[in-house]
N, C-alpha and C. Protein backbone atom coordinates (compact mmCIF):
# COMPACT_ATOMS: atom_id res chain seq x y z
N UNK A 1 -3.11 11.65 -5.59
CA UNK A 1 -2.35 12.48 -4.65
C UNK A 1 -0.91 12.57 -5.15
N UNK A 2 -0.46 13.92 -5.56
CA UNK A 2 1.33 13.52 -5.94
C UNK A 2 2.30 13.33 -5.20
N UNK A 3 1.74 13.33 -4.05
CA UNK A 3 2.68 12.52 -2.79
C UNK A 3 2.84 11.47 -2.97
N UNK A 4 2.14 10.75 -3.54
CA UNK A 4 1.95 9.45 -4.09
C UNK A 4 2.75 8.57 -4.35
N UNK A 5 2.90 9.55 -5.98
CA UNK A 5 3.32 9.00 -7.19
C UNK A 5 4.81 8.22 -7.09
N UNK A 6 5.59 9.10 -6.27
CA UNK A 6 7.15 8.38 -5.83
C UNK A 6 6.93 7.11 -5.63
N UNK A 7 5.87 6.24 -4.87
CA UNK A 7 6.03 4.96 -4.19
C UNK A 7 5.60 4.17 -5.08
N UNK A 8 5.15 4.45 -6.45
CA UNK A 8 4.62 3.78 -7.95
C UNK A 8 5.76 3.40 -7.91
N UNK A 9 7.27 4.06 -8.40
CA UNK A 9 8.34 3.52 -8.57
C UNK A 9 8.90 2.70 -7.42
N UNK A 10 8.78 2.45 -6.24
CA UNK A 10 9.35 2.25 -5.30
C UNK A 10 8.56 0.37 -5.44
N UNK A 11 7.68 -0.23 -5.56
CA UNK A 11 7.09 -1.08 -5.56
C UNK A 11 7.97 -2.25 -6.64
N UNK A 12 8.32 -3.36 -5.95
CA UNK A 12 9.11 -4.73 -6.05
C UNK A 12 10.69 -4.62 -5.94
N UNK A 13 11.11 -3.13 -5.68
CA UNK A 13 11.91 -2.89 -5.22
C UNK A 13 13.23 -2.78 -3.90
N UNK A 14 13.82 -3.01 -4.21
CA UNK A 14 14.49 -2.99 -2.76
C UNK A 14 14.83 -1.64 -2.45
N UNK A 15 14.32 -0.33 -3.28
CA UNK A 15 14.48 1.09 -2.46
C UNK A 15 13.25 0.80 -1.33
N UNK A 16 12.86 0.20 -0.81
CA UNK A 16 11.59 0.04 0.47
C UNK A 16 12.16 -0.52 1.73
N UNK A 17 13.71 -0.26 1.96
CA UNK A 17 14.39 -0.17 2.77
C UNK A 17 14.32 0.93 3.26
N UNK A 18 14.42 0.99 4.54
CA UNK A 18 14.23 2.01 5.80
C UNK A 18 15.67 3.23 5.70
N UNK A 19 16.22 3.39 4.40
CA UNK A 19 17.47 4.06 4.49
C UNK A 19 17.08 5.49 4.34
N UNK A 20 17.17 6.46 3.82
CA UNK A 20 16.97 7.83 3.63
C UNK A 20 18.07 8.63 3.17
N UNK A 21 18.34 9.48 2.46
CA UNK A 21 19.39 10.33 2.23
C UNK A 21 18.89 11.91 2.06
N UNK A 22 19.67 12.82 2.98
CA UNK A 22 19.02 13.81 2.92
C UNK A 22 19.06 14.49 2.04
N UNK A 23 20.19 14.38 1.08
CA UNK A 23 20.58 15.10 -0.56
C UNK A 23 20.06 14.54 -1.60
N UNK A 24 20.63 14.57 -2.48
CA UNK A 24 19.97 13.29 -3.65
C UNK A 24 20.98 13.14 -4.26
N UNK A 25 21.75 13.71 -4.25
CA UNK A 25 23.78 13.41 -4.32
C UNK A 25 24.35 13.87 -3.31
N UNK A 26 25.71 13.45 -3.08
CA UNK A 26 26.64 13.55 -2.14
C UNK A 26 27.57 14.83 -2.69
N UNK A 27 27.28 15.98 -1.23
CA UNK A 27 27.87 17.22 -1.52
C UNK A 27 29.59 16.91 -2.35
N UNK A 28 29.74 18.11 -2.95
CA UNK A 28 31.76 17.54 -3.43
C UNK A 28 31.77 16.69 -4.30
N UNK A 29 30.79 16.40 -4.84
CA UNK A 29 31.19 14.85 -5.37
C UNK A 29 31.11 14.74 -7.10
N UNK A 30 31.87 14.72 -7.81
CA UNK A 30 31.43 15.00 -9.18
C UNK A 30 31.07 14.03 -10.02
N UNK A 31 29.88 13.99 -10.99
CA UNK A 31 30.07 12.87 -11.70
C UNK A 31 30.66 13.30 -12.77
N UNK A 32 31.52 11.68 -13.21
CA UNK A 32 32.72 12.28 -14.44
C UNK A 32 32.29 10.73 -15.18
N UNK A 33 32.85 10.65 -16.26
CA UNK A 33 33.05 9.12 -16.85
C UNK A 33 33.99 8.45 -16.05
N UNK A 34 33.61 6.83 -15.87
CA UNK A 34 34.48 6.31 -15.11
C UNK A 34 34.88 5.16 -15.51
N UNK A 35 35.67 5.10 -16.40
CA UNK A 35 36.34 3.95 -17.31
C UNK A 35 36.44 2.86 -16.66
N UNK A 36 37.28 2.66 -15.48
CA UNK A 36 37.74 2.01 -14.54
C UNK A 36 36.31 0.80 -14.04
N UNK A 37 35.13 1.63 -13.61
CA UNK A 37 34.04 1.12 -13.11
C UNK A 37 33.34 -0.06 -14.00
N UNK A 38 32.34 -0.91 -13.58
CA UNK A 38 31.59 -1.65 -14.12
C UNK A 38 30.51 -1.43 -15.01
N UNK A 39 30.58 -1.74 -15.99
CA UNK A 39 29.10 -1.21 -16.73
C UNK A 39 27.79 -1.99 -16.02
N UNK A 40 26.83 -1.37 -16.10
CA UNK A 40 25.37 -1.98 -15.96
C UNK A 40 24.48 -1.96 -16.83
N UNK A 41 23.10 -2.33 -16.60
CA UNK A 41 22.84 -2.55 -17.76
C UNK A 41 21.85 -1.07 -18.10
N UNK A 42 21.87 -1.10 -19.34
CA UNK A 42 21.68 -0.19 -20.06
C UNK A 42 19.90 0.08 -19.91
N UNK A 43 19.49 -0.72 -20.20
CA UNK A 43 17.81 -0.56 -20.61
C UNK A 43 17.49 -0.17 -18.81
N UNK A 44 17.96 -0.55 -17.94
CA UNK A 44 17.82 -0.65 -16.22
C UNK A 44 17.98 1.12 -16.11
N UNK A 45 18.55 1.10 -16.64
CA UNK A 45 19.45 2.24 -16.07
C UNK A 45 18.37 3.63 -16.94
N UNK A 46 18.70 3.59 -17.83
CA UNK A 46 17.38 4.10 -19.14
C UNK A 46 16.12 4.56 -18.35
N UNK A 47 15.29 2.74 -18.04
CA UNK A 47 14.09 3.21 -17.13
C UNK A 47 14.14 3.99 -15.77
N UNK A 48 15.40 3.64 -15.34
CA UNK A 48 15.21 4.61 -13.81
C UNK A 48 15.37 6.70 -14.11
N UNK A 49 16.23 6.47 -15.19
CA UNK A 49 16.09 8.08 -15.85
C UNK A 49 15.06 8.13 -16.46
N UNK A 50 14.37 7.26 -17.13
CA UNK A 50 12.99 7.92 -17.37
C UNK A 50 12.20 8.29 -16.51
N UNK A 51 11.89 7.53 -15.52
CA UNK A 51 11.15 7.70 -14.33
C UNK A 51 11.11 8.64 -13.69
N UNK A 52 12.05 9.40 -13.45
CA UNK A 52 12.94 10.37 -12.57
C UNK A 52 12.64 11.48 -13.89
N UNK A 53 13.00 11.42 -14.92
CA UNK A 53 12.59 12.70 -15.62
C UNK A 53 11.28 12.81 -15.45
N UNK A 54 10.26 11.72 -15.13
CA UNK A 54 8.60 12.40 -15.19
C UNK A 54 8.54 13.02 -13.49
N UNK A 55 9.07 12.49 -12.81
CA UNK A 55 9.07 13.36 -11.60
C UNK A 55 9.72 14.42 -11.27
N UNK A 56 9.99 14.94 -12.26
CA UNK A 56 11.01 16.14 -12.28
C UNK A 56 10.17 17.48 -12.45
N UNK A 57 9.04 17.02 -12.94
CA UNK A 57 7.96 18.23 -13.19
C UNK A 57 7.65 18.74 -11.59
N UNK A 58 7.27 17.38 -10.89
CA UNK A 58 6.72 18.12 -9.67
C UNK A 58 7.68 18.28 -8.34
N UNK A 59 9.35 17.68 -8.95
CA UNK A 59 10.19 18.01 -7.97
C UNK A 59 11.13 18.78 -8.51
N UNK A 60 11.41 19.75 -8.69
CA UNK A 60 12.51 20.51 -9.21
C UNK A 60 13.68 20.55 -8.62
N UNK A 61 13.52 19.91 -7.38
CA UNK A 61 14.72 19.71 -6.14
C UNK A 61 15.74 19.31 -7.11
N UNK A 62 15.18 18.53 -7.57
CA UNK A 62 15.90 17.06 -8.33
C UNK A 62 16.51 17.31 -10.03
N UNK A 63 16.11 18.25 -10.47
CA UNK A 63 16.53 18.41 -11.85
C UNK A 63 17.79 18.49 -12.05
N UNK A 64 19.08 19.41 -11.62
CA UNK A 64 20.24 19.54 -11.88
C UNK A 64 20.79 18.42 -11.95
N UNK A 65 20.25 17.19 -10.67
CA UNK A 65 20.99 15.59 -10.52
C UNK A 65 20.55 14.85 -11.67
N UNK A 66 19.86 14.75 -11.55
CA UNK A 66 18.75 13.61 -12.60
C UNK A 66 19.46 14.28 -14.30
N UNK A 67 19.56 15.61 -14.56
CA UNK A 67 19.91 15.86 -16.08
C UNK A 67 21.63 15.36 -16.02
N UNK A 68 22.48 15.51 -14.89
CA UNK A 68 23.63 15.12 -14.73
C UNK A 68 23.39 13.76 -15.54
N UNK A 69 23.10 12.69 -14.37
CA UNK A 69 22.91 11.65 -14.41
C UNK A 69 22.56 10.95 -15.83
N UNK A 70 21.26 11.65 -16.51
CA UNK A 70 21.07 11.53 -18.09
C UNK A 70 22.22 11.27 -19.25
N UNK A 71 22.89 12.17 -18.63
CA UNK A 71 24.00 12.55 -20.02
C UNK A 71 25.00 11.42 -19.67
N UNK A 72 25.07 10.11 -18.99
CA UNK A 72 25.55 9.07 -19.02
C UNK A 72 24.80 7.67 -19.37
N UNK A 73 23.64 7.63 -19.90
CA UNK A 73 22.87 6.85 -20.70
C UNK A 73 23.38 5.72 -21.70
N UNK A 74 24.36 6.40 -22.07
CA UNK A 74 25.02 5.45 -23.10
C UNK A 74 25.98 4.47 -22.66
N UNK A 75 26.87 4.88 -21.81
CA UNK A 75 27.63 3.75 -21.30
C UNK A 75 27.39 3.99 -19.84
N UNK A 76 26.57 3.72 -18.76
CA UNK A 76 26.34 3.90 -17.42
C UNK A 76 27.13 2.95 -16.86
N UNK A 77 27.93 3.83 -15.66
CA UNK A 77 28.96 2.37 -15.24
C UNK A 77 28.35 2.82 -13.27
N UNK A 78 28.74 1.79 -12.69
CA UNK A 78 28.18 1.17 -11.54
C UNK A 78 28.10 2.61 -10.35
N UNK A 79 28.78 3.14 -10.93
CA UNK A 79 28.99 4.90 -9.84
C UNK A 79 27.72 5.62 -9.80
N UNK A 80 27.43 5.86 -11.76
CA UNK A 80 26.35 6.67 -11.67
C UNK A 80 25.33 5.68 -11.41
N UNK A 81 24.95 4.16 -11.62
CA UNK A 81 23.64 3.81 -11.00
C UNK A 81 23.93 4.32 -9.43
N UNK A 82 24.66 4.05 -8.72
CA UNK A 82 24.53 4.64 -7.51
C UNK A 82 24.23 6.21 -6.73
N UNK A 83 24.32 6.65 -7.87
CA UNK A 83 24.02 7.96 -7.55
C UNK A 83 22.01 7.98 -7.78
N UNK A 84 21.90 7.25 -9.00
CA UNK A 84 20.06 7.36 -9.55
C UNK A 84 19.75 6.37 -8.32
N UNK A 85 20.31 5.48 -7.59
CA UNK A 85 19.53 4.95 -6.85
C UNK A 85 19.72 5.89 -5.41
N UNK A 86 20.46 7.13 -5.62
CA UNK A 86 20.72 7.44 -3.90
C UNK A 86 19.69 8.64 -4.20
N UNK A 87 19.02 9.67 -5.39
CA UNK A 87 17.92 9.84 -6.04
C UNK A 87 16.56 9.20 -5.42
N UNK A 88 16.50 8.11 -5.90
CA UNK A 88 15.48 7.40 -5.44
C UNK A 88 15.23 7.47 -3.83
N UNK A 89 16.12 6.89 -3.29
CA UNK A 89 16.07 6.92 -2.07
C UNK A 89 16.01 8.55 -1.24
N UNK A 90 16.43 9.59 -1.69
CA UNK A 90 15.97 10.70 -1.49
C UNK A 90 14.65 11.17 -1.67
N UNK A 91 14.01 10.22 -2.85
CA UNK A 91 12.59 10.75 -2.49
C UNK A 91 12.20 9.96 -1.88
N UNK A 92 12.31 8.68 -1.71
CA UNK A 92 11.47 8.40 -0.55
C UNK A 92 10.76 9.17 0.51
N UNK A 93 12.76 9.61 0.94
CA UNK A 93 12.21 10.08 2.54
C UNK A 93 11.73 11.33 2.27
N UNK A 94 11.63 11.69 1.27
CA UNK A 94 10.83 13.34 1.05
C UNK A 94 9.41 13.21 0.68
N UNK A 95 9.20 11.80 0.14
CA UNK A 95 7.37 11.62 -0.03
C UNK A 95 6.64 12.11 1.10
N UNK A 96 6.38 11.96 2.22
CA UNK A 96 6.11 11.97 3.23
C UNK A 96 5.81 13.90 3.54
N UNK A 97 6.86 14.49 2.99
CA UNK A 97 6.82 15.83 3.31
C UNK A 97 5.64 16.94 2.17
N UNK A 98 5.23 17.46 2.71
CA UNK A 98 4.27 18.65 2.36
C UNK A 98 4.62 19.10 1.13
């Protein structure tokens, strides 16, 4: 079922919190490099854009964020994981829908 497939990623996770976001980024909001911020880790960060690029086939909602998000792969600092995890949490609450 490809309603599914979202909650594959969601499993040992703490996105299985009851939160929801109705966007999958925050309107206004740009991602830029952010020197200032914390790096994370790299390979973490890698798999959650991979993940998100294979669901991109059957959500197109999501492409403009998720290719954003990509083009910071190399040095990902603590902003943009927050953005791939507010992603995540957007599909959650959209699994559920038709």
């Amino acid at each position: 079922d490809p309603q599914e497939i979202p909650n594959e990623f969601y499993r040992g996770t703490y996105f299985l919190l009851r939160i929801t976001a109705s966007t999958p980024m925050e309107p206004n909001k740009a991602l830029i490099k952010d020197a200032e911020a914390e790096d994370v880790d790299v390979h973490l960060y890698r798999s959650m854009i991979k993940s998100l690029m294979y669901l991109i086939a059957s959500r197109p909602n999501i492409i403009f964020v998720v290719c954003a998000c990509a083009r910071f792969q190399v040095t990902p600092k603590t902003s943009h994981l927050h953005v791939v995890k507010r992603i995540f949490i957007y599909l959650k609450g959209q699994s559920k829908v038709s």
